[in-house]
PDB file of N, CA and C in Angstrom:
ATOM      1  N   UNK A   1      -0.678 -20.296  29.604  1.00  0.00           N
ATOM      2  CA  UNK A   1      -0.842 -20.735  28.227  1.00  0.00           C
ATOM      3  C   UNK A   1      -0.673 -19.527  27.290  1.00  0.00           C
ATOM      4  N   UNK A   2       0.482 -19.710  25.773  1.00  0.00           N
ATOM      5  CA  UNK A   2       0.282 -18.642  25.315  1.00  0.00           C
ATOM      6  C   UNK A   2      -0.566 -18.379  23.800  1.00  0.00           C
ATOM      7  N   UNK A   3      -1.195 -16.778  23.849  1.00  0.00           N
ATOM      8  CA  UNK A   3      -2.348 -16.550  23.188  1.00  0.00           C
ATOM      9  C   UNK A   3      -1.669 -16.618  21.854  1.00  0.00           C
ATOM     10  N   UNK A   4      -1.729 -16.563  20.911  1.00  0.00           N
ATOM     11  CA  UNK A   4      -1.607 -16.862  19.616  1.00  0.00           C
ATOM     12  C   UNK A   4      -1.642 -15.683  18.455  1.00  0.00           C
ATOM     13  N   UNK A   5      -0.340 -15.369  17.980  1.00  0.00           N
ATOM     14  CA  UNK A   5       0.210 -14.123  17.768  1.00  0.00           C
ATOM     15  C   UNK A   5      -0.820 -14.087  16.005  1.00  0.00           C
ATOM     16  N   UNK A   6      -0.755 -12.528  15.910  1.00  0.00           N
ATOM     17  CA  UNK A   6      -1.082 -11.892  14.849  1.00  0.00           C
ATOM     18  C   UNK A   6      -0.212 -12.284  13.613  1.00  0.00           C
ATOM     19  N   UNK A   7      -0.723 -13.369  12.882  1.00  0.00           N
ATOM     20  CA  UNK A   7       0.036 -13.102  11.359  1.00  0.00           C
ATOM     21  C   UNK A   7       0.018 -11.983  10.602  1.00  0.00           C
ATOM     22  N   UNK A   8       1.113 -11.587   9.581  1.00  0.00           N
ATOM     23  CA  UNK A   8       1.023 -10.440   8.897  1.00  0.00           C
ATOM     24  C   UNK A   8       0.275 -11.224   7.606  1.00  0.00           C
ATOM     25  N   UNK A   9      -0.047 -10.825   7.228  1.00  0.00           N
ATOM     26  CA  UNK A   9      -0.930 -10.996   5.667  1.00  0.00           C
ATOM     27  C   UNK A   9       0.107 -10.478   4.608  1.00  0.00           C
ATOM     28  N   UNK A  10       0.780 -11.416   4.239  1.00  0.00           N
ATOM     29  CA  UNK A  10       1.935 -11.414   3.239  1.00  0.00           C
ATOM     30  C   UNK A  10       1.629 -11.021   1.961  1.00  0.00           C
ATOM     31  N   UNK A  11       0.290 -10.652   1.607  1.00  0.00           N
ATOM     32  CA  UNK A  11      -0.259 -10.046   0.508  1.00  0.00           C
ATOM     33  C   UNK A  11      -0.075  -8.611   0.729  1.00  0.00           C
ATOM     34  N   UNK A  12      -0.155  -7.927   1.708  1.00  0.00           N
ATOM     35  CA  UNK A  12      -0.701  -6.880   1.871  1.00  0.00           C
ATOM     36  C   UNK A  12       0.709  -5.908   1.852  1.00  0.00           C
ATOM     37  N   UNK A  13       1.449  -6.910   2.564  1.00  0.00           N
ATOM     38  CA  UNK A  13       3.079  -6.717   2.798  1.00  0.00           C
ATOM     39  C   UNK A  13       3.461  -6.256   1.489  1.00  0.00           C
ATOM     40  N   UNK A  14       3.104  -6.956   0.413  1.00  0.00           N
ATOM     41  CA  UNK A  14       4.047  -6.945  -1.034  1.00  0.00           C
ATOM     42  C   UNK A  14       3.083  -5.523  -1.694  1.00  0.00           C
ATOM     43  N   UNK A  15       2.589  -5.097  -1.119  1.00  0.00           N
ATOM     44  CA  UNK A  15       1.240  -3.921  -1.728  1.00  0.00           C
ATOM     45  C   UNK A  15       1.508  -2.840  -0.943  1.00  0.00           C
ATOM     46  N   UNK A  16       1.760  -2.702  -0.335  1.00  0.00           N
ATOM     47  CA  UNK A  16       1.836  -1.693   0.582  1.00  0.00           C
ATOM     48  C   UNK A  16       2.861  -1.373   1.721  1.00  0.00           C
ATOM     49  N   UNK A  17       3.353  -0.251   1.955  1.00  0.00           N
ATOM     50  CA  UNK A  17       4.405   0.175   2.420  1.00  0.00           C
ATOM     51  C   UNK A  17       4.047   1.158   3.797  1.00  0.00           C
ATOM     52  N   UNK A  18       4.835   1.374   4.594  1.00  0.00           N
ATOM     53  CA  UNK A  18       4.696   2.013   6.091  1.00  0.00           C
ATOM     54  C   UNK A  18       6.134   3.168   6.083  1.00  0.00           C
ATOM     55  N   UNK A  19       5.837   4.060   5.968  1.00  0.00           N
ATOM     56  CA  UNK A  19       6.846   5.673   6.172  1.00  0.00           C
ATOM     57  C   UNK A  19       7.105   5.208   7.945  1.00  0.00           C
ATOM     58  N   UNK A  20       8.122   5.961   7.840  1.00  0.00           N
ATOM     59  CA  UNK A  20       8.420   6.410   9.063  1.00  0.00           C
ATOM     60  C   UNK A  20       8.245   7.114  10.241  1.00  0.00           C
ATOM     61  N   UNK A  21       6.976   7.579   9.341  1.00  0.00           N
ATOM     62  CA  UNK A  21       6.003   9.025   9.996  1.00  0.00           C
ATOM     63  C   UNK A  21       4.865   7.834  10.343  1.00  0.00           C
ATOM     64  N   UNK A  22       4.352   6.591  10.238  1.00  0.00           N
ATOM     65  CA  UNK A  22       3.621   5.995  10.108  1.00  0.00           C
ATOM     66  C   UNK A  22       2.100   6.428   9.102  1.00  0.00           C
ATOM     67  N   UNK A  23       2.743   6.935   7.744  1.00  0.00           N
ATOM     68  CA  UNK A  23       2.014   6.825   6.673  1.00  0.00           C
ATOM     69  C   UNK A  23       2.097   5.445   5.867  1.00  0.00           C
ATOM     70  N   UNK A  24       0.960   5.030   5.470  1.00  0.00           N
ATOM     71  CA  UNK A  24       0.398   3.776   4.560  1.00  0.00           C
ATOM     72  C   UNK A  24       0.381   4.524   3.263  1.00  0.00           C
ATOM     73  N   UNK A  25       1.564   3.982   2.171  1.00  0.00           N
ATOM     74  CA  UNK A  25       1.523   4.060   1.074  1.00  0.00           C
ATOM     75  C   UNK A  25       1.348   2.480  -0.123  1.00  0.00           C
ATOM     76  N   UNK A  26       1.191   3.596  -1.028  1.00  0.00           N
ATOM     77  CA  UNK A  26       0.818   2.192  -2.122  1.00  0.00           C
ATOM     78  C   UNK A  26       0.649   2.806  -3.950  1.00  0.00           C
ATOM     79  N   UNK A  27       1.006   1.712  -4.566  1.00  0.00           N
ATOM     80  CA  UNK A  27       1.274   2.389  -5.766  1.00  0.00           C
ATOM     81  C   UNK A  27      -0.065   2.169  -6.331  1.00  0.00           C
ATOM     82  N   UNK A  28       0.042   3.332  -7.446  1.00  0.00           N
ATOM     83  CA  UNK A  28      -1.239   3.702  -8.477  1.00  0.00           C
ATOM     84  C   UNK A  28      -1.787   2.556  -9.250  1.00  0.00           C
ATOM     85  N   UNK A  29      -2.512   2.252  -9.746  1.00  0.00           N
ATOM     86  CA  UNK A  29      -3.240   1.566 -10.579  1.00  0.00           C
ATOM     87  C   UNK A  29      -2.491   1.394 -11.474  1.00  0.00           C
ATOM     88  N   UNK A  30      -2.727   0.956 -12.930  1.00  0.00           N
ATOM     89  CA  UNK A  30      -2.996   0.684 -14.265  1.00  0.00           C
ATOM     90  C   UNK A  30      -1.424   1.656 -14.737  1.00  0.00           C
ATOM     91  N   UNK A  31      -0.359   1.301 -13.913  1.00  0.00           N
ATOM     92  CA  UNK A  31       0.848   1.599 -14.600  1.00  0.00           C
ATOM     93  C   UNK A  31       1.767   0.450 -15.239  1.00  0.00           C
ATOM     94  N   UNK A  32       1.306  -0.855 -14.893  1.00  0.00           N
ATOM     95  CA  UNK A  32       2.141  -1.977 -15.257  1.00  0.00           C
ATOM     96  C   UNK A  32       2.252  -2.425 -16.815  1.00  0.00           C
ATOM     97  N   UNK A  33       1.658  -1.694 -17.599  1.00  0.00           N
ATOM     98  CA  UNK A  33       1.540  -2.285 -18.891  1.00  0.00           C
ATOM     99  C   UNK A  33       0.745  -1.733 -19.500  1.00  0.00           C
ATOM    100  N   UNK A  34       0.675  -1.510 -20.809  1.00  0.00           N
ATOM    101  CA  UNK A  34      -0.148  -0.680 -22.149  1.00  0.00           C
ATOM    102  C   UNK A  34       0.576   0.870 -21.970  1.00  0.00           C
ATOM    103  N   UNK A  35       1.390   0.864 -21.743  1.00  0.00           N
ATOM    104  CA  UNK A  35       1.810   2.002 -21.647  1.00  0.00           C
ATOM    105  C   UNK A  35       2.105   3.583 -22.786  1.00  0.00           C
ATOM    106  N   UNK A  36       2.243   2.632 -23.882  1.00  0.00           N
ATOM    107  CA  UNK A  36       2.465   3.672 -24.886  1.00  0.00           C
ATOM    108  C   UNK A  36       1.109   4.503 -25.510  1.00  0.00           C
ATOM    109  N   UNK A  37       0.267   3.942 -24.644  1.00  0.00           N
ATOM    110  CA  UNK A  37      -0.881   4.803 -25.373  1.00  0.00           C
ATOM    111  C   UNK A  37      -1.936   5.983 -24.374  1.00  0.00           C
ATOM    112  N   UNK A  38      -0.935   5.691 -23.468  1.00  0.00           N
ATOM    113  CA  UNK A  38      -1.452   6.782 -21.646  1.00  0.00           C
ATOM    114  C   UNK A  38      -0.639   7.754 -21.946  1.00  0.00           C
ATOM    115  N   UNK A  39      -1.448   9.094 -21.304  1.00  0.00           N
ATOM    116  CA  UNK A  39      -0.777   9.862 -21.674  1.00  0.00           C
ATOM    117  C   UNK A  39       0.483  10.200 -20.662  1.00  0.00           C
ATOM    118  N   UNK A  40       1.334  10.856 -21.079  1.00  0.00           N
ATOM    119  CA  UNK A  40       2.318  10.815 -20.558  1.00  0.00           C
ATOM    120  C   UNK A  40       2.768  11.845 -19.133  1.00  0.00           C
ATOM    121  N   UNK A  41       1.897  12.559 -18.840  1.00  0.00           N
ATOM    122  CA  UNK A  41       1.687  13.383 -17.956  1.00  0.00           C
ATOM    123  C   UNK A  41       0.990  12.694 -16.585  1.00  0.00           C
ATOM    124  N   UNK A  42       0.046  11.977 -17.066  1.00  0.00           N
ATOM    125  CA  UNK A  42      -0.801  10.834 -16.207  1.00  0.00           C
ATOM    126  C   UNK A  42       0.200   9.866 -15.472  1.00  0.00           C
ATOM    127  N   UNK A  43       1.410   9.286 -16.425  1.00  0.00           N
ATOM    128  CA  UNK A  43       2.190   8.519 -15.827  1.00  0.00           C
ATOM    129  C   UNK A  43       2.979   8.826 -15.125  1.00  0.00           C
ATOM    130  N   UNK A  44       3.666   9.958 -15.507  1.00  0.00           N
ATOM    131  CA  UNK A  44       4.701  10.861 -14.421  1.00  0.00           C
ATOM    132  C   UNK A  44       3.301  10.662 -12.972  1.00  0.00           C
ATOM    133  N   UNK A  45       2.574  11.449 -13.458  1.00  0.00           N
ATOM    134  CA  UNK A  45       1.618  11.583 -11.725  1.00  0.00           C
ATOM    135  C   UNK A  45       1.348  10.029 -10.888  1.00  0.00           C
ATOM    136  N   UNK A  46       1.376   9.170 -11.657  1.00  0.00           N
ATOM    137  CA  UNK A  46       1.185   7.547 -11.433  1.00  0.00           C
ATOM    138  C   UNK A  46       2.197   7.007 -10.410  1.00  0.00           C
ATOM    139  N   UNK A  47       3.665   7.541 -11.176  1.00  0.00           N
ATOM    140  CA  UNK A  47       5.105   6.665 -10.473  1.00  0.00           C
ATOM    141  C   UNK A  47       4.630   7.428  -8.910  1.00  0.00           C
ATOM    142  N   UNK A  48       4.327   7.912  -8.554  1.00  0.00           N
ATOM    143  CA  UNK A  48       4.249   8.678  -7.009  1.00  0.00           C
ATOM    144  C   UNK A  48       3.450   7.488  -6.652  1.00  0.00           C
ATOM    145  N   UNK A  49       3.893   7.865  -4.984  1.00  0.00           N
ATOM    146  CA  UNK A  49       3.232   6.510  -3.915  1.00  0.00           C
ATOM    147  C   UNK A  49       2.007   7.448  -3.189  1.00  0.00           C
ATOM    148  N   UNK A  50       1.018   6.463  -3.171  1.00  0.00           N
ATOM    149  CA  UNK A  50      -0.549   7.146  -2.895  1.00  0.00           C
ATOM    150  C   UNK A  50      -0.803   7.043  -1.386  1.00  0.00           C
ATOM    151  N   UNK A  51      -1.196   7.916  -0.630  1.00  0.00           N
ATOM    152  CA  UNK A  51      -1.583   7.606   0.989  1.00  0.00           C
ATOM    153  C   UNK A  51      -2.982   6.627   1.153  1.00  0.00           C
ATOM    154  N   UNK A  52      -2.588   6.182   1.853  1.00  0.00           N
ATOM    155  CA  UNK A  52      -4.170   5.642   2.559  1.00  0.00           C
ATOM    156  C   UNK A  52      -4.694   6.046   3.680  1.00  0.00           C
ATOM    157  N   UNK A  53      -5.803   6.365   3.997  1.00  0.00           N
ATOM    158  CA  UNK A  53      -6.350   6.771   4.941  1.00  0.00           C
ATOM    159  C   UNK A  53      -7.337   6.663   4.999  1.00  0.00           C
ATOM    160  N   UNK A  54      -8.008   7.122   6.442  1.00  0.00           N
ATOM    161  CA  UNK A  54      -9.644   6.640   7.021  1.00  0.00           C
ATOM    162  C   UNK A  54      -9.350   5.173   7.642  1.00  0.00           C
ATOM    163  N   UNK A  55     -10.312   4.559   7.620  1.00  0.00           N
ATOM    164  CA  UNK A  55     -10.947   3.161   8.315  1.00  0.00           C
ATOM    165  C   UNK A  55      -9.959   1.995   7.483  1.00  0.00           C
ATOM    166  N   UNK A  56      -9.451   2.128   6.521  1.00  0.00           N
ATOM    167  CA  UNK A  56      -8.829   1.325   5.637  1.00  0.00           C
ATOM    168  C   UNK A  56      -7.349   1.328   5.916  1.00  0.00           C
ATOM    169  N   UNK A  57      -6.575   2.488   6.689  1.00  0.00           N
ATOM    170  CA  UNK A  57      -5.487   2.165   6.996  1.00  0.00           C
ATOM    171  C   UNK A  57      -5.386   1.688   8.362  1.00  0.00           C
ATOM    172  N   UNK A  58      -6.397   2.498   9.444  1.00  0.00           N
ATOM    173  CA  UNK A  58      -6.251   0.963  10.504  1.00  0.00           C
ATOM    174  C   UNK A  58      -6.211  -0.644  10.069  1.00  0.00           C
ATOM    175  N   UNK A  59      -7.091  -0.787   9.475  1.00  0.00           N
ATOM    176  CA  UNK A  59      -7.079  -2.342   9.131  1.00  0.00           C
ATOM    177  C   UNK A  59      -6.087  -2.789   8.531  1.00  0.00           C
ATOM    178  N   UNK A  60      -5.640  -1.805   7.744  1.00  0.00           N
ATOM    179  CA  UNK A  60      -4.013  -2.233   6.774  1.00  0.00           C
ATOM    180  C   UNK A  60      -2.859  -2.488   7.855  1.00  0.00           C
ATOM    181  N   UNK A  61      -2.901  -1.588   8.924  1.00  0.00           N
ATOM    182  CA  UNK A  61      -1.783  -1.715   9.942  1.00  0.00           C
ATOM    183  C   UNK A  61      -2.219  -3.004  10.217  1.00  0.00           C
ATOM    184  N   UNK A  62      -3.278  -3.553  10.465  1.00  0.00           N
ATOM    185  CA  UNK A  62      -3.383  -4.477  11.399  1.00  0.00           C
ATOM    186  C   UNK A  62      -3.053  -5.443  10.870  1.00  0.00           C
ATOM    187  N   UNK A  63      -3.605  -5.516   9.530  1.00  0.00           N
ATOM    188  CA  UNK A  63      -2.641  -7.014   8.530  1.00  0.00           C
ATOM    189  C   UNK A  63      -1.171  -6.553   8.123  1.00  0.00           C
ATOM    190  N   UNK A  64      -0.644  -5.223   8.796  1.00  0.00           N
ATOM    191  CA  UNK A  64       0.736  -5.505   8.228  1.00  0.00           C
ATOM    192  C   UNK A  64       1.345  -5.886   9.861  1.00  0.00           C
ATOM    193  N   UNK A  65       0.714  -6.386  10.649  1.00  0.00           N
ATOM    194  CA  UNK A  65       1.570  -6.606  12.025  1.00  0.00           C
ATOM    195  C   UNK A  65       1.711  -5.476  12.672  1.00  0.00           C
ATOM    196  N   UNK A  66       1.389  -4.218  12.545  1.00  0.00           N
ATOM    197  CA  UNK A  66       1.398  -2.763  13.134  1.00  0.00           C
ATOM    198  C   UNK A  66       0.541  -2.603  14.683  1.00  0.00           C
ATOM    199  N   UNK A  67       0.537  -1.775  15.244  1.00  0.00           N
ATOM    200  CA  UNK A  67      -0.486  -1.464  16.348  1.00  0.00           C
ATOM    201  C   UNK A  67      -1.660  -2.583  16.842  1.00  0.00           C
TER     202      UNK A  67
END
């Protein structure tokens, strides 16, 4: 009889990204809108993709279908 496979969590999919190195990335906060009044140095540092790590990226692998 067969056991019953791991769904990926299709939320998590559209949020978050997997390097090739098997780094968990993900974009910054509060860049989607109000923009003209942030400063502009903040946003340059924003567009960059953020690591995840600790206890929170096992579990992320695990809802992205990983390990």
């Amino acid at each position: 009889m067969a056991k019953n496979k791991q769904k990926t969590r299709k939320s998590a999919v559209k949020r978050f990204k997997v390097s090739a190195r098997g780094k968990v990335l993900h974009r910054s906060k509060g860049f989607r809108h109000l923009k003209a009044k942030k400063n502009k140095k903040w946003l340059r540092r924003m567009k960059k993709m953020n690591k995840v790590e600790g206890k929170y990226k096992r579990k992320l692998l695990k809802m992205l279908g990983r390990k």
